[in-house]
C-alpha atoms as a PDB file:
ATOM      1  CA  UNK A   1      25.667 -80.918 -38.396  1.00  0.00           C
ATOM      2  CA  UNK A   2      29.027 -79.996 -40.634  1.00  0.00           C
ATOM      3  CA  UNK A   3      28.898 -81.059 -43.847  1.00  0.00           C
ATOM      4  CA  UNK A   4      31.515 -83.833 -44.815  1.00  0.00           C
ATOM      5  CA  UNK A   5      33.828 -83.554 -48.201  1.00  0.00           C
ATOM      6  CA  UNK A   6      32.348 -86.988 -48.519  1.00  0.00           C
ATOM      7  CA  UNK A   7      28.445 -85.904 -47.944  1.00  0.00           C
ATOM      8  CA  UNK A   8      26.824 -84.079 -50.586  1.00  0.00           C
ATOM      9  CA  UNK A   9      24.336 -81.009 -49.030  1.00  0.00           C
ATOM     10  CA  UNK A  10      21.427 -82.789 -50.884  1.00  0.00           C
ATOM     11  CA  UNK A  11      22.442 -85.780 -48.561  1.00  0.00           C
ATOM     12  CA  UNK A  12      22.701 -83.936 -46.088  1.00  0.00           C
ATOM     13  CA  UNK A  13      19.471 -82.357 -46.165  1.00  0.00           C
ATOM     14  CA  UNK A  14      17.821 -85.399 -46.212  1.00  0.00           C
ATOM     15  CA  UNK A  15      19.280 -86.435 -43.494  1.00  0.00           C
ATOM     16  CA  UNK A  16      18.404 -83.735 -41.312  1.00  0.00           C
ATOM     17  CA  UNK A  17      15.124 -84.224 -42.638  1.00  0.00           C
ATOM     18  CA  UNK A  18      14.758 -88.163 -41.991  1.00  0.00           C
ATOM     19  CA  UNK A  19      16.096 -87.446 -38.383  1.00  0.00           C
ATOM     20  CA  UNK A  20      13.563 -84.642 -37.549  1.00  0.00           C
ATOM     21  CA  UNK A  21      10.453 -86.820 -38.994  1.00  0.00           C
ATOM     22  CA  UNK A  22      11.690 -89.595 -36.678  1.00  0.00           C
ATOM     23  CA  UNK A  23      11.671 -87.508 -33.665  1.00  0.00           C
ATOM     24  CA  UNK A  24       8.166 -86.582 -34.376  1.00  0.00           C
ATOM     25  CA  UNK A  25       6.550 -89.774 -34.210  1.00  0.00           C
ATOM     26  CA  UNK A  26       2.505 -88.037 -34.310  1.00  0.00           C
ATOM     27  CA  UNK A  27       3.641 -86.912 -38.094  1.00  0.00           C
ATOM     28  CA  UNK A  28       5.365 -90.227 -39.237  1.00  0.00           C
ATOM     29  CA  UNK A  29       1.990 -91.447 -37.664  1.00  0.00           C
ATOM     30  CA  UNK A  30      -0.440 -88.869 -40.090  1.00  0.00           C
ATOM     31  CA  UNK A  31       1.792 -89.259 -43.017  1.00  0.00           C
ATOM     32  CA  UNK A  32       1.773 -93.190 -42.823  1.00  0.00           C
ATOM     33  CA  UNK A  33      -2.466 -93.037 -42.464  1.00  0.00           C
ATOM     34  CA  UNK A  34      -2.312 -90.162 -45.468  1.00  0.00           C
ATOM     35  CA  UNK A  35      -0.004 -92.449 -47.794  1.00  0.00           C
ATOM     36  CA  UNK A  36      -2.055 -95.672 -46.822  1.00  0.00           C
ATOM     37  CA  UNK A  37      -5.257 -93.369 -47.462  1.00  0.00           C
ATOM     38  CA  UNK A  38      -3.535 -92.589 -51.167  1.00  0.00           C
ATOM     39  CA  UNK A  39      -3.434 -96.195 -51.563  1.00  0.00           C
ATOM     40  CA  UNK A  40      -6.738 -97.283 -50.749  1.00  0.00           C
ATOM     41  CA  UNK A  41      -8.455 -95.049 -53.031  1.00  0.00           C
ATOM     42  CA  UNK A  42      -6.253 -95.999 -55.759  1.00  0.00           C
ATOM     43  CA  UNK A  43      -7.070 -99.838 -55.116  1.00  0.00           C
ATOM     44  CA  UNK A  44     -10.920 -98.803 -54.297  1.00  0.00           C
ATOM     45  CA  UNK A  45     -11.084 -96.824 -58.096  1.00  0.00           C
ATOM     46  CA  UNK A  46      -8.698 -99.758 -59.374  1.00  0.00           C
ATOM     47  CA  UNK A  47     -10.849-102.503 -58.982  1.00  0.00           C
ATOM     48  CA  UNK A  48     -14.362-100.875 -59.276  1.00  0.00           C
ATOM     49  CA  UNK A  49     -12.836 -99.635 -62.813  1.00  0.00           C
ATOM     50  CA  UNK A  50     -12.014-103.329 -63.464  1.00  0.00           C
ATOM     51  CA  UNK A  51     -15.130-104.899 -61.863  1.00  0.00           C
ATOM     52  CA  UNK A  52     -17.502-102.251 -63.534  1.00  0.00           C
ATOM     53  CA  UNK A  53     -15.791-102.035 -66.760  1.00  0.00           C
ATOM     54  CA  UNK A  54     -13.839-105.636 -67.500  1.00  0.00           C
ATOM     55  CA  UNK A  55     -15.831-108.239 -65.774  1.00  0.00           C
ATOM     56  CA  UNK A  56     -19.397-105.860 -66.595  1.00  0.00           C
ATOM     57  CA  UNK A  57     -20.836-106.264 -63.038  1.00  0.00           C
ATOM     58  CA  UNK A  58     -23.294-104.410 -62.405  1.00  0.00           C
ATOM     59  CA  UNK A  59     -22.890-101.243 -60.355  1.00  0.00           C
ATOM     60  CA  UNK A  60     -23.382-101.965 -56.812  1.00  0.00           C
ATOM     61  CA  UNK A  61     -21.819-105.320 -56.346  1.00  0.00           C
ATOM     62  CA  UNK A  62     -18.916-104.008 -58.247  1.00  0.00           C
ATOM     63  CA  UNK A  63     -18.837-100.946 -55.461  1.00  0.00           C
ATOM     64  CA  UNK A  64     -19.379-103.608 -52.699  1.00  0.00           C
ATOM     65  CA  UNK A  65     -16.107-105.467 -53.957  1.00  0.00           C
ATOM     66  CA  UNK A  66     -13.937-102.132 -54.554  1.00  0.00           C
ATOM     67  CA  UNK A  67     -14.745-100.970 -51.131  1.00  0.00           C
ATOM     68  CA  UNK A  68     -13.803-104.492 -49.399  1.00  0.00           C
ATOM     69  CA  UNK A  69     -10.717-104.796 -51.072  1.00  0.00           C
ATOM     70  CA  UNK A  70     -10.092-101.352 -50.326  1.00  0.00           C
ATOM     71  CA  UNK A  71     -11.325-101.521 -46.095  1.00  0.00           C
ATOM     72  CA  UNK A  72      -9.244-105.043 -46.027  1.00  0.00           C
ATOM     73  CA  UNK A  73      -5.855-103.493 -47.495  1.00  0.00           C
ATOM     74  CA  UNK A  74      -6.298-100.787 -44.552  1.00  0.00           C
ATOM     75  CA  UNK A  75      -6.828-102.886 -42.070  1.00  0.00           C
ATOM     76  CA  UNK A  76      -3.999-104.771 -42.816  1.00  0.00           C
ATOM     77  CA  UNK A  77      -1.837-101.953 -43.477  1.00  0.00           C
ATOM     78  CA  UNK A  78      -2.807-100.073 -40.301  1.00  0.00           C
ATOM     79  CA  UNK A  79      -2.158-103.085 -38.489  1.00  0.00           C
ATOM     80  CA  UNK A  80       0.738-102.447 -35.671  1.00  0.00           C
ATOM     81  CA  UNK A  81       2.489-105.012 -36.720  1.00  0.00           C
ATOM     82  CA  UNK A  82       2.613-104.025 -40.369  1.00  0.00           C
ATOM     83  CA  UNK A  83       3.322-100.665 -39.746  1.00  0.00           C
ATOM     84  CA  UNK A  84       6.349-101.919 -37.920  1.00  0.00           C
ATOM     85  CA  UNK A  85       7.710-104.231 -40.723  1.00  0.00           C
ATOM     86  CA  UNK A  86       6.591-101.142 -43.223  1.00  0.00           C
ATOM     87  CA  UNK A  87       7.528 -98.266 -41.166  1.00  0.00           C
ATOM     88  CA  UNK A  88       9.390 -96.243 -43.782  1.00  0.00           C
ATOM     89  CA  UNK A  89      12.266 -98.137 -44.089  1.00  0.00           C
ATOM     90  CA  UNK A  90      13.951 -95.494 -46.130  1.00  0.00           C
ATOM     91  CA  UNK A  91      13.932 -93.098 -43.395  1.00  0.00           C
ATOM     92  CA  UNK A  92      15.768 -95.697 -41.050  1.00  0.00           C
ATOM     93  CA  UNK A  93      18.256 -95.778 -44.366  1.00  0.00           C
ATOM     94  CA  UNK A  94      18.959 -92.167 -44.486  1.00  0.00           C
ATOM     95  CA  UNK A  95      20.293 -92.097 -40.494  1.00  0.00           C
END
């Protein structure tokens, strides 16, 4: 790929990059579930912080409600469907 007077190497990069992840779609696959995995343990700390600490429920029920809110956001987000409609859209961008 020859870089264009137009096309910065940084841009460039990238879009060698972008092009290689898509043709490797078992580590698009693991670094979707890693980023969603991110995610859910920032929502599960999140709202156990704000159930525990704001609303003063007691322990457990406040763990109960973290973790639901947590398990329902990955469900949803490992959906199919979702992942479709979410699938790194900046990668698709880049090409």
């Amino acid at each position: 790929m020859a870089i264009t007077d137009t096309e910065s190497p940084m841009k460039a990069l990238l879009s060698q990059l972008f092009a290689a992840l898509r043709s490797r779609p078992i580590t698009l696959k693991m670094i979707s579930f890693a980023m969603i995995g991110a995610g859910n343990a920032s929502v599960d700390f999140g709202v156990f912080a704000f159930a525990y600490k704001l609303l003063e429920l007691p322990l457990v029920p406040s763990n109960v409600l973290a973790w639901l809110m947590a398990v329902s956001g990955s469900y949803v987000m490992n959906t199919p469907g979702c992942i479709d409609i979410l699938n790194f859209a900046f990668l698709y961008r880049a090409g």
